[in-house]
PDB file of N, CA and C in Angstrom:
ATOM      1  N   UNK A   1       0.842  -1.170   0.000  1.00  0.00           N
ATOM      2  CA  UNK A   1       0.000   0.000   0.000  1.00  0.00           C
ATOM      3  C   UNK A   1       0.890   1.237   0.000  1.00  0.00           C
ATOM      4  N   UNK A   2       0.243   2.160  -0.688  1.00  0.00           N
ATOM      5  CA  UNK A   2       1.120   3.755  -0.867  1.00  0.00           C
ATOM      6  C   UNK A   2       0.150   4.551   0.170  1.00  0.00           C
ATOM      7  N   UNK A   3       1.002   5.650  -0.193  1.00  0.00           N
ATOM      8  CA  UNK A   3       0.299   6.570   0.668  1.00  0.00           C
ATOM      9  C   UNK A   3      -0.838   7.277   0.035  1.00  0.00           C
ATOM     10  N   UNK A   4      -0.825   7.192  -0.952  1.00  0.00           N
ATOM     11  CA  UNK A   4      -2.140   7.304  -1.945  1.00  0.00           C
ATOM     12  C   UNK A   4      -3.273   5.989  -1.828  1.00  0.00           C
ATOM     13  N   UNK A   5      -2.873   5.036  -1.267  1.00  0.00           N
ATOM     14  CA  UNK A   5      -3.427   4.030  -1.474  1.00  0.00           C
ATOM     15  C   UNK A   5      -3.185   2.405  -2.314  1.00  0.00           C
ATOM     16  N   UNK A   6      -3.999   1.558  -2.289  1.00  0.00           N
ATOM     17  CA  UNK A   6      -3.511   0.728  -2.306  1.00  0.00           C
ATOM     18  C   UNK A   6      -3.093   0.158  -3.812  1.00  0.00           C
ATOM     19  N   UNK A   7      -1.839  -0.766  -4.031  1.00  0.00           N
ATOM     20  CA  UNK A   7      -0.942  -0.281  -5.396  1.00  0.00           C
ATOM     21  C   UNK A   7      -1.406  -1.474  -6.113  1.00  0.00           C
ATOM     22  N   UNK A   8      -2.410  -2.791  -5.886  1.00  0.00           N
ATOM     23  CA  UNK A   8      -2.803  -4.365  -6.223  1.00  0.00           C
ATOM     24  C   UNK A   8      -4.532  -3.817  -5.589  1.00  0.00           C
ATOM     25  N   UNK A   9      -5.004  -4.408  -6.288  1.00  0.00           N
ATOM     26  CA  UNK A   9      -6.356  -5.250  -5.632  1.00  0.00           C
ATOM     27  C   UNK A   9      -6.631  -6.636  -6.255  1.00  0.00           C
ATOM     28  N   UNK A  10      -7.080  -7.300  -5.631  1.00  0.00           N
ATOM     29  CA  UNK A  10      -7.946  -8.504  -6.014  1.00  0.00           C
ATOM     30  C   UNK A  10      -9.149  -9.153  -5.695  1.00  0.00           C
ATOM     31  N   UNK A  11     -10.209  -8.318  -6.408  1.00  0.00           N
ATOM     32  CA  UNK A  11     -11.798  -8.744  -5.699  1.00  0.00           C
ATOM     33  C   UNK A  11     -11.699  -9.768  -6.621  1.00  0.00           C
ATOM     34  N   UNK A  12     -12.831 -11.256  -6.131  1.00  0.00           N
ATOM     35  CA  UNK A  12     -13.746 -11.965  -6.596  1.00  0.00           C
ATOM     36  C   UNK A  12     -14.923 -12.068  -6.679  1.00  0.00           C
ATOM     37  N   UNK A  13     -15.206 -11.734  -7.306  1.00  0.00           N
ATOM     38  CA  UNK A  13     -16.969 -11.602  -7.535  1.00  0.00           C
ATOM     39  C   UNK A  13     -18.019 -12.641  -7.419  1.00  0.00           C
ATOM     40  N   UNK A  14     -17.520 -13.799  -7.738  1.00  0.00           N
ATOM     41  CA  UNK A  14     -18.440 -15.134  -7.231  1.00  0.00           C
ATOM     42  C   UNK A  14     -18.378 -15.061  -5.507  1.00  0.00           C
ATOM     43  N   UNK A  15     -17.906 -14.464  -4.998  1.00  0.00           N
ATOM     44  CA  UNK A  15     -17.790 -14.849  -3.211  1.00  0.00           C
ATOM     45  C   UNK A  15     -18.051 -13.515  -2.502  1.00  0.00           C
ATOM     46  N   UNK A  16     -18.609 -12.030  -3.434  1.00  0.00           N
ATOM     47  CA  UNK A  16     -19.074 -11.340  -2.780  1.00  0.00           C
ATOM     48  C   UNK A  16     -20.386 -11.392  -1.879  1.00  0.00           C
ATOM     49  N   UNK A  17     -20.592 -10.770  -0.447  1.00  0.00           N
ATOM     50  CA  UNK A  17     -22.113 -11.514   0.119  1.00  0.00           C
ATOM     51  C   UNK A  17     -23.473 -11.065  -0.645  1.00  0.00           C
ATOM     52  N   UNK A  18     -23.417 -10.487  -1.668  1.00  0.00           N
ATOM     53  CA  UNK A  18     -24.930 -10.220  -2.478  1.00  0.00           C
ATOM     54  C   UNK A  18     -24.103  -9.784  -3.915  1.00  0.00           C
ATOM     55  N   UNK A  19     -24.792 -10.474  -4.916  1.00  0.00           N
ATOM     56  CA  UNK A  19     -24.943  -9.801  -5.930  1.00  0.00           C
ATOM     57  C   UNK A  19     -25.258  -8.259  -6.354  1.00  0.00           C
ATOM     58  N   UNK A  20     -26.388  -7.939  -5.550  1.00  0.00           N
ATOM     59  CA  UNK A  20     -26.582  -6.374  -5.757  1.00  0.00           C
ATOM     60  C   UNK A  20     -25.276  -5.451  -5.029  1.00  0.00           C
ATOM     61  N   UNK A  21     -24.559  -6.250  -4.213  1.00  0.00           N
ATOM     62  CA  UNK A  21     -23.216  -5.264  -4.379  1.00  0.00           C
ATOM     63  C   UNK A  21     -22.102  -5.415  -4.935  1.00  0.00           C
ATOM     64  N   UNK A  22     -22.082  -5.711  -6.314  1.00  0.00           N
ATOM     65  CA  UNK A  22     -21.089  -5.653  -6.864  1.00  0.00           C
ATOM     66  C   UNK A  22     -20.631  -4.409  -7.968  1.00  0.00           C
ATOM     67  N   UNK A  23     -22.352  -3.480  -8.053  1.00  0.00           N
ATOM     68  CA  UNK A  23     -21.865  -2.624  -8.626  1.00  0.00           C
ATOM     69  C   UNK A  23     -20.935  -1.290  -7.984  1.00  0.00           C
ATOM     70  N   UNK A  24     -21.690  -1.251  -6.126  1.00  0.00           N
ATOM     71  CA  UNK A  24     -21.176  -0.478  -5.361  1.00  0.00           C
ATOM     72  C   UNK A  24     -19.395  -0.907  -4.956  1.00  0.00           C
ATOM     73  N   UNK A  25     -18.946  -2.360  -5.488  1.00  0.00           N
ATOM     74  CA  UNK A  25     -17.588  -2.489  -5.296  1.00  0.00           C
ATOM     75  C   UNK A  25     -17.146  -2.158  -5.821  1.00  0.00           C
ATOM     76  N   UNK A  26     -17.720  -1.946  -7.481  1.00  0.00           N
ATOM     77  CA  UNK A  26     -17.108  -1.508  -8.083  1.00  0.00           C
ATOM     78  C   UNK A  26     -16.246   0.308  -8.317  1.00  0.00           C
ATOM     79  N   UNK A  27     -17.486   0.845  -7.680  1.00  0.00           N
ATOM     80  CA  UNK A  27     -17.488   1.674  -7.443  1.00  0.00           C
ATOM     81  C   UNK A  27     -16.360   2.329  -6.576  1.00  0.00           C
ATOM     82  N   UNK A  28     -16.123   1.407  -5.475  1.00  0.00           N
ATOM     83  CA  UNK A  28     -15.342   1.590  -4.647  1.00  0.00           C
ATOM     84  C   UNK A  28     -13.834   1.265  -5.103  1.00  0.00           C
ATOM     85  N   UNK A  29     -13.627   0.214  -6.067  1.00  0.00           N
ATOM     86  CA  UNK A  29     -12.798  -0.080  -6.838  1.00  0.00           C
ATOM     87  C   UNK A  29     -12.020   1.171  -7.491  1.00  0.00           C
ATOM     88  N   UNK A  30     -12.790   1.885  -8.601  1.00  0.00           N
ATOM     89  CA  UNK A  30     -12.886   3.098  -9.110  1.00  0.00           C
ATOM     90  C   UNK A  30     -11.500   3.824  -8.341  1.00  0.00           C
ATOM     91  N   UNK A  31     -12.844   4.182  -7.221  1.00  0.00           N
ATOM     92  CA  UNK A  31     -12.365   5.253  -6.062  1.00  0.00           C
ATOM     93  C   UNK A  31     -10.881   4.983  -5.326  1.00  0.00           C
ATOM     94  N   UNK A  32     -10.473   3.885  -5.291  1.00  0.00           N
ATOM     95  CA  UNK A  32      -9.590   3.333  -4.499  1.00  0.00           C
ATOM     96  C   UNK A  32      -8.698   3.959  -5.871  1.00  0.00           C
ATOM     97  N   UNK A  33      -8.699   3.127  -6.639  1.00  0.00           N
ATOM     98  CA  UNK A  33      -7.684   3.238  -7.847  1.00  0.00           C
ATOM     99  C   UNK A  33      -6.155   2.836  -7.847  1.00  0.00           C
ATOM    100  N   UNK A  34      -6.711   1.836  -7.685  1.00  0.00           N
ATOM    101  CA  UNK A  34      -4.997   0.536  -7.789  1.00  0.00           C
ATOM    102  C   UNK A  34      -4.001   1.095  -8.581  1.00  0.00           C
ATOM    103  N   UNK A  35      -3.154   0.932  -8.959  1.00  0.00           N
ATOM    104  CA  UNK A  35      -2.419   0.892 -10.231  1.00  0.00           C
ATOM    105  C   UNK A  35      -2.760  -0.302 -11.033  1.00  0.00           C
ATOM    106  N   UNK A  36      -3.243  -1.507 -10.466  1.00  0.00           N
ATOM    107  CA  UNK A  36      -2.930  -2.791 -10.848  1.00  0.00           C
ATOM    108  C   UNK A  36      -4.645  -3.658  -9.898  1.00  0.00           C
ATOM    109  N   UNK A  37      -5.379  -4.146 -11.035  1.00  0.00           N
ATOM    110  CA  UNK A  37      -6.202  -5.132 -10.452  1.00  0.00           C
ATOM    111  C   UNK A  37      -6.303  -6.169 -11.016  1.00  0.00           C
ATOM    112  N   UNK A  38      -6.022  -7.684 -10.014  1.00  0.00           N
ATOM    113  CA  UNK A  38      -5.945  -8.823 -10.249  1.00  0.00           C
ATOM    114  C   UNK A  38      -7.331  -9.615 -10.716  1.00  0.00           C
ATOM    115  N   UNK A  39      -8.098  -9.283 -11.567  1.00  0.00           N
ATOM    116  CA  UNK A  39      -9.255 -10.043 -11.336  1.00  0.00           C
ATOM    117  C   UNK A  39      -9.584 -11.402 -11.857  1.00  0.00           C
ATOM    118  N   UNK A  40     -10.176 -12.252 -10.536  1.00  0.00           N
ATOM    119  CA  UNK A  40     -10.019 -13.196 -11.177  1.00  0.00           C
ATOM    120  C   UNK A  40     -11.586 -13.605 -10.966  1.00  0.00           C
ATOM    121  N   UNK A  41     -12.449 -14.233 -11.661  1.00  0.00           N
ATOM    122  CA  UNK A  41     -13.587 -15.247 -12.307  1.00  0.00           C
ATOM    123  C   UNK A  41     -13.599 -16.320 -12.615  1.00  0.00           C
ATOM    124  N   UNK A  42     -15.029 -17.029 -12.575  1.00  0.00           N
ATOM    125  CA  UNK A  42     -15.217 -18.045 -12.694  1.00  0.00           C
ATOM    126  C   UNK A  42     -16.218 -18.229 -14.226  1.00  0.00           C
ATOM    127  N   UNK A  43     -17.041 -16.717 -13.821  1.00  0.00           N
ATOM    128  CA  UNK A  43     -18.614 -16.799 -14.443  1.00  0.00           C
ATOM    129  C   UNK A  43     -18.947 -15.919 -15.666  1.00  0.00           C
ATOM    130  N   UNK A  44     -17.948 -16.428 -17.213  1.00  0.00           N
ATOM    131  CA  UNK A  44     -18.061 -15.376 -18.204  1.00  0.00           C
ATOM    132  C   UNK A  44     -18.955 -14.109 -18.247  1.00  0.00           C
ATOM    133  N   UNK A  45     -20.107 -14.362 -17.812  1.00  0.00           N
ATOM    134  CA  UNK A  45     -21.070 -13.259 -17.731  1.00  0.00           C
ATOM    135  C   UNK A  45     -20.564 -12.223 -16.639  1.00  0.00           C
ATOM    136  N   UNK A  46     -20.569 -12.451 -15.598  1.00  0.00           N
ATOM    137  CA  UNK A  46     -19.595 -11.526 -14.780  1.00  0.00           C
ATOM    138  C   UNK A  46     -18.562 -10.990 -14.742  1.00  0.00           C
ATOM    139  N   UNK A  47     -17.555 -11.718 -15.565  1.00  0.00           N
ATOM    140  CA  UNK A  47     -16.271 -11.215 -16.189  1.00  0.00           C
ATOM    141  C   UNK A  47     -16.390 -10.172 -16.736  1.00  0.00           C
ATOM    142  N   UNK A  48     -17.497 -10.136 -18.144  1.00  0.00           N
ATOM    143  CA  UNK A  48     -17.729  -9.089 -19.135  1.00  0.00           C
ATOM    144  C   UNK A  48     -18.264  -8.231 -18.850  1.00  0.00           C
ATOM    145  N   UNK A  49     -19.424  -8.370 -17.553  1.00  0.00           N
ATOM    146  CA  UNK A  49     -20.204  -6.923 -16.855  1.00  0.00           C
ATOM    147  C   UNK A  49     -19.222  -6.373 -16.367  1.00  0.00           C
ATOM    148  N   UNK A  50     -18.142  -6.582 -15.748  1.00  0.00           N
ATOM    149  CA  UNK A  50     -17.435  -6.061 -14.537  1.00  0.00           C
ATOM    150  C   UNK A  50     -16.202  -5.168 -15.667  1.00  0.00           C
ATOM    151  N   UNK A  51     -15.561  -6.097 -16.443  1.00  0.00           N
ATOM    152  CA  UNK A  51     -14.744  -5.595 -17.309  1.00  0.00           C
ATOM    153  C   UNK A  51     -14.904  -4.572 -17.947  1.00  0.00           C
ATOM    154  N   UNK A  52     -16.100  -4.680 -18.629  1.00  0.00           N
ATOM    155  CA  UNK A  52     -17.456  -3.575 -19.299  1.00  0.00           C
ATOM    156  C   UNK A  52     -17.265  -2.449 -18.575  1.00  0.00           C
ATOM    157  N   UNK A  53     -17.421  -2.552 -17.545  1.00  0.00           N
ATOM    158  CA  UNK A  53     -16.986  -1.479 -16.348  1.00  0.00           C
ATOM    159  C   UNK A  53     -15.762  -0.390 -16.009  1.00  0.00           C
ATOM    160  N   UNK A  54     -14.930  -1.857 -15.991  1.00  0.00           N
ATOM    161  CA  UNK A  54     -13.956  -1.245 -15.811  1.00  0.00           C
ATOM    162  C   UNK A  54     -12.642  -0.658 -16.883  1.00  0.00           C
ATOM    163  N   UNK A  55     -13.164  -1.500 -17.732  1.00  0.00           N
ATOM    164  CA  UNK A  55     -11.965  -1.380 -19.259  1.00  0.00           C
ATOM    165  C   UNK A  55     -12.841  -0.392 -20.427  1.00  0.00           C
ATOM    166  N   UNK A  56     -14.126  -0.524 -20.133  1.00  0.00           N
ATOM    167  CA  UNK A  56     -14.969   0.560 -20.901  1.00  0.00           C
ATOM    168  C   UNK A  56     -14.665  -0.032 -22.811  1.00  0.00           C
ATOM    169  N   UNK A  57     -14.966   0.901 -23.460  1.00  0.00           N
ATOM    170  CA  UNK A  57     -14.416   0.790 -24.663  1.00  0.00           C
ATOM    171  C   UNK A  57     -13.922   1.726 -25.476  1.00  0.00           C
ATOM    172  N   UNK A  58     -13.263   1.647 -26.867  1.00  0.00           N
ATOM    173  CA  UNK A  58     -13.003   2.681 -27.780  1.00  0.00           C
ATOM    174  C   UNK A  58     -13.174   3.895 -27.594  1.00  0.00           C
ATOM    175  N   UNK A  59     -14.492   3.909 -27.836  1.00  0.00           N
ATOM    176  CA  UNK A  59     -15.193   5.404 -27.523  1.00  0.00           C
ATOM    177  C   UNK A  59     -15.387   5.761 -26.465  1.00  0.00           C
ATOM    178  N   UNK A  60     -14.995   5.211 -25.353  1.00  0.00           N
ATOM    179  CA  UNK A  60     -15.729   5.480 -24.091  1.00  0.00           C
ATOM    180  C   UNK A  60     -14.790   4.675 -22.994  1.00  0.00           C
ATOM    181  N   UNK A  61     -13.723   5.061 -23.142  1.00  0.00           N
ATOM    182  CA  UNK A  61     -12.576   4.100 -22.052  1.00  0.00           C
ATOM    183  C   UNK A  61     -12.707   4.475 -20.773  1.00  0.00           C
ATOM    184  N   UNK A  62     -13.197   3.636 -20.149  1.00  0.00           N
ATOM    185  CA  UNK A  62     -12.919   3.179 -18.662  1.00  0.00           C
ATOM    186  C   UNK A  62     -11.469   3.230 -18.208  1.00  0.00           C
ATOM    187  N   UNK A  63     -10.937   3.316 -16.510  1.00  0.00           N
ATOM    188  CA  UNK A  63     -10.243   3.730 -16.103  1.00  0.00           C
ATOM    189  C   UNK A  63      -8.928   2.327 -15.878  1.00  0.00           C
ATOM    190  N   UNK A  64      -9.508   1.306 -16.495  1.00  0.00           N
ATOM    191  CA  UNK A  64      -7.909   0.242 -16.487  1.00  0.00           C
ATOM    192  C   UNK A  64      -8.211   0.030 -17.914  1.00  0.00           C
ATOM    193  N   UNK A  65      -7.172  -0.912 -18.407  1.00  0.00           N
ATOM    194  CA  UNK A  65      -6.478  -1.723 -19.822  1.00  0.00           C
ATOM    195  C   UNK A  65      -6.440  -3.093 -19.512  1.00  0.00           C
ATOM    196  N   UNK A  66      -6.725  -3.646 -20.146  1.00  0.00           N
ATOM    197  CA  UNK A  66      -6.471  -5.122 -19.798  1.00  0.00           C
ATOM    198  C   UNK A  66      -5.227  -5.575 -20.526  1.00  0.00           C
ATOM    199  N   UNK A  67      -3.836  -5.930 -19.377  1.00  0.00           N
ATOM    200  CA  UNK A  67      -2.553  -6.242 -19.574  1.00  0.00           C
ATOM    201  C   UNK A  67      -2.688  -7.725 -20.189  1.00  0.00           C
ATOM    202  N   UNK A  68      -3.596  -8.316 -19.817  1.00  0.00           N
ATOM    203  CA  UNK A  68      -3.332 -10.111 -19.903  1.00  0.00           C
ATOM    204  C   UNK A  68      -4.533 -10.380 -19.503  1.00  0.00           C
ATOM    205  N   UNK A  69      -4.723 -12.074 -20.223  1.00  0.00           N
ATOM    206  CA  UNK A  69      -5.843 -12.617 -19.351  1.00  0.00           C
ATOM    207  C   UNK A  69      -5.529 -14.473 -19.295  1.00  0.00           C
ATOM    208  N   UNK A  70      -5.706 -14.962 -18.249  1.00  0.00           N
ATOM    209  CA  UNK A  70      -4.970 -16.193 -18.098  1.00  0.00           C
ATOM    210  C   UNK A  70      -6.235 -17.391 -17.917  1.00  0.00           C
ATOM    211  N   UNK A  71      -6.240 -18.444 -18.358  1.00  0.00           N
ATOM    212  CA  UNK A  71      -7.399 -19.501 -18.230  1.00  0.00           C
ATOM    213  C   UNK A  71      -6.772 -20.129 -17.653  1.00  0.00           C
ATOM    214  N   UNK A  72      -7.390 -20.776 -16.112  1.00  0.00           N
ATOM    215  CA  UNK A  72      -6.730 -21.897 -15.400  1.00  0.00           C
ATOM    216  C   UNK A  72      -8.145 -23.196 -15.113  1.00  0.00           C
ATOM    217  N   UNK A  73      -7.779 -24.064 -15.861  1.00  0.00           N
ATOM    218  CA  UNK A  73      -8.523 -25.179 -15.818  1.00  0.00           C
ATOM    219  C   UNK A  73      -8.432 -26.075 -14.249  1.00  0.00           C
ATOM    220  N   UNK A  74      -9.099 -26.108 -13.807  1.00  0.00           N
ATOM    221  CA  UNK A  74      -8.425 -26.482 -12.041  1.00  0.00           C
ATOM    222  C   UNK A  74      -9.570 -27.785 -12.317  1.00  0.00           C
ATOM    223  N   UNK A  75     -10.267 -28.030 -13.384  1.00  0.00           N
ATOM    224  CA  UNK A  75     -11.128 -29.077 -13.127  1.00  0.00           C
ATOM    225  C   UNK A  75     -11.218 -29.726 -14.413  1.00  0.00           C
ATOM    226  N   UNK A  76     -10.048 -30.049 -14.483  1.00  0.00           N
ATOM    227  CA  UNK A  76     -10.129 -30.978 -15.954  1.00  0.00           C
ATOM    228  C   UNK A  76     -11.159 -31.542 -16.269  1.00  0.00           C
ATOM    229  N   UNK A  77     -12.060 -32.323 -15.755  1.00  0.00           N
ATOM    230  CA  UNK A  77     -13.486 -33.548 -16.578  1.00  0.00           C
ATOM    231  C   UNK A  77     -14.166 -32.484 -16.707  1.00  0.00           C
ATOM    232  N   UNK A  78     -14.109 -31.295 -15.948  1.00  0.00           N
ATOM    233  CA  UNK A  78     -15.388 -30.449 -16.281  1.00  0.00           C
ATOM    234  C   UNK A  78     -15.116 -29.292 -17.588  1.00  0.00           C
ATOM    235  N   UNK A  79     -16.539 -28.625 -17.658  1.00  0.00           N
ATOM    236  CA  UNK A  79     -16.193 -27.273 -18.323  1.00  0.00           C
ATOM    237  C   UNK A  79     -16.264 -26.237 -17.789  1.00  0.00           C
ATOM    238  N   UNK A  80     -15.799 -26.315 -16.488  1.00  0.00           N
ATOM    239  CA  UNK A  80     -15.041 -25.296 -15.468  1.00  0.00           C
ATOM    240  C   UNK A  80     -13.956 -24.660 -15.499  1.00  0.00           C
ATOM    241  N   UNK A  81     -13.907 -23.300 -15.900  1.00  0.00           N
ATOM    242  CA  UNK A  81     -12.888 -22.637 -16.105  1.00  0.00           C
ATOM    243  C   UNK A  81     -12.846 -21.567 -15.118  1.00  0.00           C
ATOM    244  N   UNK A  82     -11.085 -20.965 -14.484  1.00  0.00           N
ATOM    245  CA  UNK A  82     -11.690 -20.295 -14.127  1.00  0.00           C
ATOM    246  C   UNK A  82     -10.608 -19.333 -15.297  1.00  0.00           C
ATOM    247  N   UNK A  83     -10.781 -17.601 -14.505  1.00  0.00           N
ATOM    248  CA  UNK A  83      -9.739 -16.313 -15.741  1.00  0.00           C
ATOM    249  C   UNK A  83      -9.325 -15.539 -14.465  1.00  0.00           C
ATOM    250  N   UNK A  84      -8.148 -15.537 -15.080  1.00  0.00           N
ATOM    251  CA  UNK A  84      -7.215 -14.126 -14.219  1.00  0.00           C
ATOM    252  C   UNK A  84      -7.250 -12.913 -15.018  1.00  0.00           C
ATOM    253  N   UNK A  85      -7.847 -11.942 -14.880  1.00  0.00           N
ATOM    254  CA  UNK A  85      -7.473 -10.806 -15.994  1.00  0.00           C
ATOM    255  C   UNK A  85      -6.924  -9.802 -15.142  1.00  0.00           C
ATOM    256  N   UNK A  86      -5.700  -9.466 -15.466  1.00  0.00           N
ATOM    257  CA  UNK A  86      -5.080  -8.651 -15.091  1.00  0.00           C
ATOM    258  C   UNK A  86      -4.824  -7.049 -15.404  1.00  0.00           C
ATOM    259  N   UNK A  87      -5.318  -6.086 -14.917  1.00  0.00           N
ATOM    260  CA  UNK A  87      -6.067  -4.353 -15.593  1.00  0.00           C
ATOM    261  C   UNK A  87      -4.368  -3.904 -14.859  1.00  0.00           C
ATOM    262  N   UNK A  88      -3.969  -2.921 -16.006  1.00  0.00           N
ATOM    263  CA  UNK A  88      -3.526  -1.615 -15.398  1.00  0.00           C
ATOM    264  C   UNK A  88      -4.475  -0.526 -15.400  1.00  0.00           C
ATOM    265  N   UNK A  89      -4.167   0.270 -14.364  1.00  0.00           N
ATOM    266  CA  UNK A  89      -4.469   1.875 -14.714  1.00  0.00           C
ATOM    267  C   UNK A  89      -3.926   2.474 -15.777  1.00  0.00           C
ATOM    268  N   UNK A  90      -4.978   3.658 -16.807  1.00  0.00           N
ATOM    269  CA  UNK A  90      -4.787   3.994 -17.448  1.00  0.00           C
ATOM    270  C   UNK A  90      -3.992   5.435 -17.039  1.00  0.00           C
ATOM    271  N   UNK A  91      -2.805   5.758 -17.991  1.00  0.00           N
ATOM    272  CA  UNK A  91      -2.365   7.096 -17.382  1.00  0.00           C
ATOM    273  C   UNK A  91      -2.834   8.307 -17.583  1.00  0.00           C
TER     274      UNK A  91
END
C-alpha cells in the first residue's frame, strides 16, 4: 500500500455476500484506484459486466487496460474454467 493508497487489488466476484453489491464495489474499486487489479472469475457473464466497467471501450474508455488474461482449468473432466485478468491503470 502507498500513501495514496492501495498499489494491487484482487476482488472476486463469485464470493461477494450479495450480488446487488457488486456494482457499489465496483465503485469503490474506481475510487480506491490501484495501479494494478488482479481479477479473477469463474462466471463469463460476470467477467464481461465487470470488465465492461472497468476497461470501458473505444469510444468510451474506462479507467484500467487489460494487460493479460490467463485460463486456469483447475477441473479438468469439467467445463469449469476459471480467468485471471489482469487491468492496469490507465495514465
Amino acid at each position: 500500500m502507498t500513501a495514496s493508497g492501495p498499489s494491487t487489488c484482487t476482488p472476486y466476484p463469485p464470493f461477494l455476500v450479495e450480488l446487488a453489491a457488486v456494482p457499489e464495489t465496483l465503485a469503490r474499486l474506481k475510487k480506491l484506484a490501484p495501479w494494478r487489479v488482479n481479477y479473477v472469475s469463474c462466471d463469463p457473464a460476470t467477467l464481461a459486466r465487470d470488465l465492461a466497467a472497468l476497461v470501458g471501450s473505444k469510444e468510451n474508455p474506462g479507467p484500467y487496460e487489460i494487460r493479460d488474461m490467463n485460463l486456469f482449468d483447475i477441473f479438468p473432466q469439467t467445463y469449469h474454467m476459471e480467468v485471471l485478468a489482469r487491468l492496469k491503470r490507465r495514465k
